[in-house]
N, C-alpha and C. Protein backbone atom coordinates (compact mmCIF):
# COMPACT_ATOMS: atom_id res chain seq x y z
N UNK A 1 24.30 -20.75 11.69
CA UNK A 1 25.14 -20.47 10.55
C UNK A 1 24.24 -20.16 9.35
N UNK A 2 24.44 -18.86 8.22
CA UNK A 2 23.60 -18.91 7.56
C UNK A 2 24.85 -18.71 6.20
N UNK A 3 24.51 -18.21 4.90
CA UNK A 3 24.90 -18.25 4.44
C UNK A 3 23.79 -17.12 3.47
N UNK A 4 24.88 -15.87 3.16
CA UNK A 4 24.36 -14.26 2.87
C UNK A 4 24.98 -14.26 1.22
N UNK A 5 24.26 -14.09 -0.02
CA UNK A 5 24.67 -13.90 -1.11
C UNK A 5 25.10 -12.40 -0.89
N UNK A 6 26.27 -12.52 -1.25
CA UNK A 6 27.45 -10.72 -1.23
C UNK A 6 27.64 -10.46 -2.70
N UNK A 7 27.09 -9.06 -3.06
CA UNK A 7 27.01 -8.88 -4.49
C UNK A 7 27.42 -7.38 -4.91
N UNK A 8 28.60 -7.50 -5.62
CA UNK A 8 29.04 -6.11 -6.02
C UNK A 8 28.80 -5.45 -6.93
N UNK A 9 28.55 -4.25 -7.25
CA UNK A 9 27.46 -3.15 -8.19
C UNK A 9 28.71 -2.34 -8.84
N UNK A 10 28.76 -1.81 -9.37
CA UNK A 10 29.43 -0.66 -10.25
C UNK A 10 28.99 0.59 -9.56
N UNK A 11 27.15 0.53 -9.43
CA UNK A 11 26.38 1.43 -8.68
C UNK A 11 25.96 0.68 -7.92
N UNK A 12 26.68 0.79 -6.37
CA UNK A 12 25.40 -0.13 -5.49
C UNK A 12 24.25 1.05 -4.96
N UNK A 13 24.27 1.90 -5.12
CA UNK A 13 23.59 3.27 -4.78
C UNK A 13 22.05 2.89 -6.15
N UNK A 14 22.92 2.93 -7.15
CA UNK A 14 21.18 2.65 -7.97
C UNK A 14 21.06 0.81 -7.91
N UNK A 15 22.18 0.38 -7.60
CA UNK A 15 21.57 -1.11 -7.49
C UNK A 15 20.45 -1.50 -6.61
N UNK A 16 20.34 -0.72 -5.25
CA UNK A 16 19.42 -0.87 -4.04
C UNK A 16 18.43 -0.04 -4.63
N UNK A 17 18.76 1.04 -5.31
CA UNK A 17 17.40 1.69 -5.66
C UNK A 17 16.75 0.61 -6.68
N UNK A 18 16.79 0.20 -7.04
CA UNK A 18 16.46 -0.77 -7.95
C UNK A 18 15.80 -2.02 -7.83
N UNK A 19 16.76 -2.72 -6.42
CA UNK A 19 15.92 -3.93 -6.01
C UNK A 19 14.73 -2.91 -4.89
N UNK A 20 14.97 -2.09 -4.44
CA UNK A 20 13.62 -1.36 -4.02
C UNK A 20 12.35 -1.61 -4.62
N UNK A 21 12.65 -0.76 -5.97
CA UNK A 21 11.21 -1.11 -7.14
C UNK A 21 11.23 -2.25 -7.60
N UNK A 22 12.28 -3.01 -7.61
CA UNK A 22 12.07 -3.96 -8.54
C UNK A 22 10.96 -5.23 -7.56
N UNK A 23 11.63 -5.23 -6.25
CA UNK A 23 11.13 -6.29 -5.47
C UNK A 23 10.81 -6.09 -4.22
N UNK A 24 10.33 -4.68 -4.47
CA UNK A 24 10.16 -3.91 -2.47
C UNK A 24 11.36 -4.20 -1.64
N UNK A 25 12.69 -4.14 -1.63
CA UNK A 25 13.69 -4.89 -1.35
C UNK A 25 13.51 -3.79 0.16
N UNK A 26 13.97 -3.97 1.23
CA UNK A 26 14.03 -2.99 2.24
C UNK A 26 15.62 -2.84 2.74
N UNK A 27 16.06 -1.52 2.32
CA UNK A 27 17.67 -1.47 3.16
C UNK A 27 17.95 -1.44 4.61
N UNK A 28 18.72 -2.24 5.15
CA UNK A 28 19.01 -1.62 6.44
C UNK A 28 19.56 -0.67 6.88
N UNK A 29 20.31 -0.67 6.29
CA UNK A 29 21.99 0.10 6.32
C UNK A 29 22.98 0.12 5.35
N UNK A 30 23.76 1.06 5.45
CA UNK A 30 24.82 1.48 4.47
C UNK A 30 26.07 2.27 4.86
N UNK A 31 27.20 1.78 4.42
CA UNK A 31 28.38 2.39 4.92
C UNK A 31 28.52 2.97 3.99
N UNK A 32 29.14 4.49 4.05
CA UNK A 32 29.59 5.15 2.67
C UNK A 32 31.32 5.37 2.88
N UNK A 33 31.95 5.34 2.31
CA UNK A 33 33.44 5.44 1.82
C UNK A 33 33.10 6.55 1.95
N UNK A 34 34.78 7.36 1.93
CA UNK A 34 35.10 8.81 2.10
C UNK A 34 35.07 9.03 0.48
N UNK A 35 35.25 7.85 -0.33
CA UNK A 35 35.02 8.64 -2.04
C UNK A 35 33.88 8.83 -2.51
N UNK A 36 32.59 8.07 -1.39
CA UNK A 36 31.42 8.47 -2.37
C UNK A 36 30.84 6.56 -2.52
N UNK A 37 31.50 5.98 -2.17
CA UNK A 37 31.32 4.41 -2.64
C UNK A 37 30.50 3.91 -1.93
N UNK A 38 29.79 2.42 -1.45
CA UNK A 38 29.32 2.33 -0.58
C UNK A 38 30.19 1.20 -0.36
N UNK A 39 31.18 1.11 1.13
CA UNK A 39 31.88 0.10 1.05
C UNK A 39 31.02 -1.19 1.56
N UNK A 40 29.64 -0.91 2.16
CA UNK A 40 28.85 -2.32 2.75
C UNK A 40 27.81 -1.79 2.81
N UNK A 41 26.70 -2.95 2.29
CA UNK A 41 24.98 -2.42 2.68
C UNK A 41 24.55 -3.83 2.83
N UNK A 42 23.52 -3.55 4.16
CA UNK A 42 22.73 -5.16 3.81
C UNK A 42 20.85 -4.44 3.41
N UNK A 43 20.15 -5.40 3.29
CA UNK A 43 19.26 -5.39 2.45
C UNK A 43 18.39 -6.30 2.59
N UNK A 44 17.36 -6.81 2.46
CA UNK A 44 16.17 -7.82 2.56
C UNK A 44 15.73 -7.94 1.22
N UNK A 45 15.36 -8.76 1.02
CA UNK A 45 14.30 -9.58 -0.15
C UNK A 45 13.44 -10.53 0.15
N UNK A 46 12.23 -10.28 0.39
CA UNK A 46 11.10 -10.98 1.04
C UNK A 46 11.58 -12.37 2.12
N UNK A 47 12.36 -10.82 3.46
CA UNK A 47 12.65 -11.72 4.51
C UNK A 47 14.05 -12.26 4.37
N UNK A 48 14.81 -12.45 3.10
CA UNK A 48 15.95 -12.98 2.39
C UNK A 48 16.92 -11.97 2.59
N UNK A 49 18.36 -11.87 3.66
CA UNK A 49 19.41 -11.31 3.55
C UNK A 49 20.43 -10.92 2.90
N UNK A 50 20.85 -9.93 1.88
CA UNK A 50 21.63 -9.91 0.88
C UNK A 50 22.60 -8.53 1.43
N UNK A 51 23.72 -8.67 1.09
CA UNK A 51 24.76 -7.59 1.51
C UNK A 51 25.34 -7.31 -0.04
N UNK A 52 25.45 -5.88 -0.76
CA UNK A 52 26.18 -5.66 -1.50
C UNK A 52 27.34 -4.33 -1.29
N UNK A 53 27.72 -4.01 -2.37
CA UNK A 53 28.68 -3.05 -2.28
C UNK A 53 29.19 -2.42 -3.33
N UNK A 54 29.83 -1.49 -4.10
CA UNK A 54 30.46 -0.96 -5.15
C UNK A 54 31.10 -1.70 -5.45
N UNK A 55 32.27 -1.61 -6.50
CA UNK A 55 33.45 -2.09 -6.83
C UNK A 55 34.52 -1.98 -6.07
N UNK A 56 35.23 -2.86 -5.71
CA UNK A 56 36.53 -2.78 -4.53
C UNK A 56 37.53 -3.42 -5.45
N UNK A 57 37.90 -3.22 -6.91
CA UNK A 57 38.97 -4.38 -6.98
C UNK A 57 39.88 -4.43 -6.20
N UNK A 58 40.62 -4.17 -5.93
CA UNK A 58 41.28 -4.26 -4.68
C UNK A 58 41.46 -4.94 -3.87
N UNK A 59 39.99 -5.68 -3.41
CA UNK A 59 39.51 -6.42 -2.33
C UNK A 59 38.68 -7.81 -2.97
N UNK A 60 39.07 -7.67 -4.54
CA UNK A 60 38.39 -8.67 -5.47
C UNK A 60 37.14 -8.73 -5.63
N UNK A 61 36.30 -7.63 -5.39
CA UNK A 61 34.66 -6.64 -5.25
C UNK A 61 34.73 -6.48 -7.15
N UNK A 62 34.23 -7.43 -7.69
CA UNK A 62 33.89 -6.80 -8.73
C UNK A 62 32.76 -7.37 -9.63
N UNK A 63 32.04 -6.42 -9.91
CA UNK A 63 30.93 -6.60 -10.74
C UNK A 63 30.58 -7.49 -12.12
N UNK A 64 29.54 -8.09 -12.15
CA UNK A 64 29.27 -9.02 -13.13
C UNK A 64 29.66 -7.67 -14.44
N UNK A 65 29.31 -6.89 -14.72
CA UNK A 65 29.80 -5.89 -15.71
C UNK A 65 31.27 -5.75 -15.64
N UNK A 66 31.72 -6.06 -14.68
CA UNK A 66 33.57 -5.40 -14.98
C UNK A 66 34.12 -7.17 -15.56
N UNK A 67 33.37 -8.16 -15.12
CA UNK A 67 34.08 -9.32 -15.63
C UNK A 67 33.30 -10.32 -16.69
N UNK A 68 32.59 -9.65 -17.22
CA UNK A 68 31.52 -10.12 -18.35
C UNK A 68 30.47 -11.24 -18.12
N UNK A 69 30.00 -11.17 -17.06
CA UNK A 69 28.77 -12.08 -16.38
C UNK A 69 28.63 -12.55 -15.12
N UNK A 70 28.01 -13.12 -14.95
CA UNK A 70 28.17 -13.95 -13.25
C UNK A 70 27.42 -15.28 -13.85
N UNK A 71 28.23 -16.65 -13.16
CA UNK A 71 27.62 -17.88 -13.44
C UNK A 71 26.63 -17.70 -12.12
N UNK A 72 26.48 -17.20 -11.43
CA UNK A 72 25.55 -17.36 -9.95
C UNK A 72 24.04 -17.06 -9.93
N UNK A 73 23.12 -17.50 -10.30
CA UNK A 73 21.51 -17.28 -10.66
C UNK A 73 20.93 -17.16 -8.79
N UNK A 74 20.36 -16.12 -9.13
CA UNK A 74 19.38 -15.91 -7.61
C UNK A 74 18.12 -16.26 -7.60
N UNK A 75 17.32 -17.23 -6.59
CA UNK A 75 16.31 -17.95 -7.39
C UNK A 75 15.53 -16.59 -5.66
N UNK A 76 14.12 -16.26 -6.42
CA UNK A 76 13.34 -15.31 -5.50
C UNK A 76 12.12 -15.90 -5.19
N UNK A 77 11.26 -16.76 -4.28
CA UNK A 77 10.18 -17.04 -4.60
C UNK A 77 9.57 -15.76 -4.04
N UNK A 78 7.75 -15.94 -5.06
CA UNK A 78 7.03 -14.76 -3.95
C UNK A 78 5.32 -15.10 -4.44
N UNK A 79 4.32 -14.09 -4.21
CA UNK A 79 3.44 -14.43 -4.09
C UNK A 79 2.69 -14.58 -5.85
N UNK A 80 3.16 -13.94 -6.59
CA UNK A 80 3.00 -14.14 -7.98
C UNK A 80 4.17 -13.76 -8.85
N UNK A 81 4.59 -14.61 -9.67
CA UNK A 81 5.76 -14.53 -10.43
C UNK A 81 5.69 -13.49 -11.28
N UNK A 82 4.20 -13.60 -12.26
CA UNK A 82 3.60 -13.01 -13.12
C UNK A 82 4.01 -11.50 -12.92
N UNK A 83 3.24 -11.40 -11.52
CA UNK A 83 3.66 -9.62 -11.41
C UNK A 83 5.22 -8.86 -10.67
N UNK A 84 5.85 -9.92 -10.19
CA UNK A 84 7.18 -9.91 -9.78
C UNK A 84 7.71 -9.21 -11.23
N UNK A 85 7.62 -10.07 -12.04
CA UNK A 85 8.47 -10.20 -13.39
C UNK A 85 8.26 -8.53 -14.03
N UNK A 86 7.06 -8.28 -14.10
CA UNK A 86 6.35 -7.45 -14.43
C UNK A 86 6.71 -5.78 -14.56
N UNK A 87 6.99 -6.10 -12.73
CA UNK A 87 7.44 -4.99 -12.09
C UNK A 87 9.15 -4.77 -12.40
N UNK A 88 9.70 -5.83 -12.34
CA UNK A 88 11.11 -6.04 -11.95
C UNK A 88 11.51 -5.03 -13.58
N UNK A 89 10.73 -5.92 -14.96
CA UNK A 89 11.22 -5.24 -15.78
C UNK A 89 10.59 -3.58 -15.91
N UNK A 90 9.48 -3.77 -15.51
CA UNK A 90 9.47 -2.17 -15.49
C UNK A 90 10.19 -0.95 -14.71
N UNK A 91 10.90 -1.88 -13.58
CA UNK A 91 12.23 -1.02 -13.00
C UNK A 91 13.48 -0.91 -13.56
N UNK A 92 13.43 -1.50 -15.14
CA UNK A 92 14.38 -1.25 -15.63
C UNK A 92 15.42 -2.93 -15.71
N UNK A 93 14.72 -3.95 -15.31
CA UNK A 93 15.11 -5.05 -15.72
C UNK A 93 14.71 -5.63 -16.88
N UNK A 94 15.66 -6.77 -17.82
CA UNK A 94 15.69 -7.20 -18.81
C UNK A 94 14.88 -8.55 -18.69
N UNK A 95 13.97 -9.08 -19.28
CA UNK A 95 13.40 -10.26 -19.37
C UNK A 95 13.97 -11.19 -20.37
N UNK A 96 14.32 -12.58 -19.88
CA UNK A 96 15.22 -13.46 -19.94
C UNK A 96 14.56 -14.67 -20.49
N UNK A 97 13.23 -14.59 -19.85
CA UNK A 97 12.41 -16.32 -19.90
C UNK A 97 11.16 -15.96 -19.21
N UNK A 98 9.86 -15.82 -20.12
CA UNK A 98 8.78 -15.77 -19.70
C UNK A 98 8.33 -16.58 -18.70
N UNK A 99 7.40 -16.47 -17.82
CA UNK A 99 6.89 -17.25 -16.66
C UNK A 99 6.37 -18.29 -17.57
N UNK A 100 6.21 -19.26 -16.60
CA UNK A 100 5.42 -20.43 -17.27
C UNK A 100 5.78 -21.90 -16.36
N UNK A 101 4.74 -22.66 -16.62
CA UNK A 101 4.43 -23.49 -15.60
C UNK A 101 5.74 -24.11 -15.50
N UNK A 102 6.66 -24.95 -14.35
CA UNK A 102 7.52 -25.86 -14.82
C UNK A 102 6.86 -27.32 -14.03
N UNK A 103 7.60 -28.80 -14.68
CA UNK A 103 7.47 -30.07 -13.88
C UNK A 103 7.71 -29.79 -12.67
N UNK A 104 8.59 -29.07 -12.14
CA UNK A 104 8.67 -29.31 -10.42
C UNK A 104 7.41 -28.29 -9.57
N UNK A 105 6.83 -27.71 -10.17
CA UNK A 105 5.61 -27.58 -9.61
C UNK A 105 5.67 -25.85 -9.39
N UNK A 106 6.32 -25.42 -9.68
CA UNK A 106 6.77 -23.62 -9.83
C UNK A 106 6.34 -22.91 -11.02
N UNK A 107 5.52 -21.70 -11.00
CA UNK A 107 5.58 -21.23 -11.82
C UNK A 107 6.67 -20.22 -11.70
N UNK A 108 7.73 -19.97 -12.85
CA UNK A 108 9.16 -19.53 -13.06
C UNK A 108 8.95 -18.83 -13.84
N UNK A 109 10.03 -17.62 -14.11
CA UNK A 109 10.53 -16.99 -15.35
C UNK A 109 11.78 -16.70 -15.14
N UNK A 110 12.57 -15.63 -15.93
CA UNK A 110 13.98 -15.31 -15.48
C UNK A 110 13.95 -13.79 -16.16
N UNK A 111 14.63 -13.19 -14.73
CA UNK A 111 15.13 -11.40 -15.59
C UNK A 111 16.89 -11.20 -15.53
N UNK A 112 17.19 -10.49 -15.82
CA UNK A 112 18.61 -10.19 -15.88
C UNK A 112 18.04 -8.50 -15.11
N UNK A 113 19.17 -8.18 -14.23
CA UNK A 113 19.14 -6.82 -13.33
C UNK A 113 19.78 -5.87 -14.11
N UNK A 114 19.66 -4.39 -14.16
CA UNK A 114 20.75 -3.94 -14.79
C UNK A 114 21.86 -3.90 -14.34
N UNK A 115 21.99 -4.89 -13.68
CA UNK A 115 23.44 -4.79 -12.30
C UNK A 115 23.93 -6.13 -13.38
N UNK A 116 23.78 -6.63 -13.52
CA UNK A 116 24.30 -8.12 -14.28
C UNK A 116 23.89 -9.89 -13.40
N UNK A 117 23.16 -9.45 -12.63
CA UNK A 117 22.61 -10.50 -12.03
C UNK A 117 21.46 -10.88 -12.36
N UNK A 118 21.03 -12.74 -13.14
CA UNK A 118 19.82 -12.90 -13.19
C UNK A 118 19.47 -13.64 -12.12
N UNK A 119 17.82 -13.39 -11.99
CA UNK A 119 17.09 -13.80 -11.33
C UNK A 119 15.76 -14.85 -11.50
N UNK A 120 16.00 -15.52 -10.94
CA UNK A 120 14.67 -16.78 -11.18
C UNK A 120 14.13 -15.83 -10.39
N UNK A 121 12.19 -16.26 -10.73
CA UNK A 121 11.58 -15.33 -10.18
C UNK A 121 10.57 -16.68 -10.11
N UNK A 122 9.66 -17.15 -8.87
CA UNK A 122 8.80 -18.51 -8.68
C UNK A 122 7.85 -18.28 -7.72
N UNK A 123 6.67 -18.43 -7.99
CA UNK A 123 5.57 -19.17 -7.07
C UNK A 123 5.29 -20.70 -7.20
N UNK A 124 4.99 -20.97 -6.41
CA UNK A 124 4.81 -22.38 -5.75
C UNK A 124 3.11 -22.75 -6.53
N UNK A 125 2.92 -23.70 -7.44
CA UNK A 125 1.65 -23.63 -7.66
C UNK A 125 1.21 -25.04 -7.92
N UNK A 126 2.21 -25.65 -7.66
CA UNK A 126 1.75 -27.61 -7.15
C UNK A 126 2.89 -27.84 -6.21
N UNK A 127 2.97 -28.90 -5.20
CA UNK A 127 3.60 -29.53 -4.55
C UNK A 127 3.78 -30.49 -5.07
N UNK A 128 5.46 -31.12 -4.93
CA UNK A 128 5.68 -32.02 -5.75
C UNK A 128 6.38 -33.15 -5.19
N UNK A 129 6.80 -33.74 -4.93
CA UNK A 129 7.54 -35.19 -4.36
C UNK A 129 8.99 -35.11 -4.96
N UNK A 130 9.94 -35.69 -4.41
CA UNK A 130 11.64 -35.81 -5.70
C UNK A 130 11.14 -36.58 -6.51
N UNK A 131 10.64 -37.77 -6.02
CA UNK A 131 10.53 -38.69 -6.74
C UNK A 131 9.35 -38.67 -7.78
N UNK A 132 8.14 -37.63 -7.47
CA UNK A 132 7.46 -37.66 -9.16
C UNK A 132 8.46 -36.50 -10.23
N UNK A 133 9.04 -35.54 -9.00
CA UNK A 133 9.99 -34.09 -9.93
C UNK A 133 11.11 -35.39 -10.59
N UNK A 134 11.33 -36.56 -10.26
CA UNK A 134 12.91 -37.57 -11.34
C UNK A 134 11.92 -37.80 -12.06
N UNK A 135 10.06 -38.20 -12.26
CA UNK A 135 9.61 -39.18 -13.28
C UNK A 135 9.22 -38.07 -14.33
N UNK A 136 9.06 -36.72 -13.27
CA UNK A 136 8.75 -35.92 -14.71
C UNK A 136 9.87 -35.38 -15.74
N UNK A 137 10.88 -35.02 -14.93
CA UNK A 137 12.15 -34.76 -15.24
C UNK A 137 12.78 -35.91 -16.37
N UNK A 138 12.58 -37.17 -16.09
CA UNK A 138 12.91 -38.33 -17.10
C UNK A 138 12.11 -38.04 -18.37
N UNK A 139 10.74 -37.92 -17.91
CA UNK A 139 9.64 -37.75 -19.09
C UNK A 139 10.19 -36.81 -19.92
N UNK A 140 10.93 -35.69 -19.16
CA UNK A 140 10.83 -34.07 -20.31
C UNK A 140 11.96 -34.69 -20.59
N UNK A 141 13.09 -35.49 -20.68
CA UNK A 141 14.24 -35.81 -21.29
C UNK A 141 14.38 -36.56 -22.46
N UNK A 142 12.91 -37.17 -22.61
CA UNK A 142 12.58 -38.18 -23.43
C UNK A 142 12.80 -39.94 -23.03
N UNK A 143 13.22 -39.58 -21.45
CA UNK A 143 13.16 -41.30 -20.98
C UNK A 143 12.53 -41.86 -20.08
């Protein structure tokens, strides 16, 4: 059993072009509608399965742009955040939250897509325990 984040585009046609540059994303496949739409595509993200699609209201397919955000954050790890981030905005993504070290042992940042989806973007650059990630986590709370 897995469980596939399904994400609807306005453009899923420049949305895939997009996670292409943005994150080498690789398509598999794509169904095209008789209007031009794409009614299904799946997609990779370093090994990571993602299926999107156009707008279907219809079918309740609708884009963080047609309903003024998405609460749903996509967290990406990879081999440097730094240049993830880098790239992502130079494909035309918005930067959200500079990289930078966090307590749980990730170096993180955050972009926003021009699709309306943000993205945590992380390398792994300490290993951490739950239990030192609650003492640091207490610490940054002030307790």
């Amino acid at each position: 059993m897995t469980v596939t984040p399904y994400l609807a585009a306005k453009d899923a046609a420049a949305a895939l072009d997009f996670y292409k540059k943005a994150f080498g994303a690789e398509e598999h496949y794509r169904l095209n509608g008789p209007d031009g739409r794409i009614g299904h595509a799946e997609f990779s993200v370093n090994g990571a399965t993602l299926f999107i699609s156009d707008e279907y209201p219809d079918f309740g397919a609708l884009s963080p742009q047609s309903i003024g955000g998405c609460p749903l954050k996509l967290h990406l790890y990879v081999t440097n955040a730094d240049d993830t981030i880098a790239q992502a905005v130079a494909a035309g993504a918005t930067l959200v939250r500079e990289p930078k070290e966090e307590f749980f042992g990730d170096r993180s940042g955050m972009i926003t897509d021009p699709f309306g989806y943000s993205w945590f973007i992380a390398h792994k650059v300490e290993e951490v325990s739950p239990e030192e990630m609650q003492r640091r986590w207490n610490e940054s709370m002030g307790g």
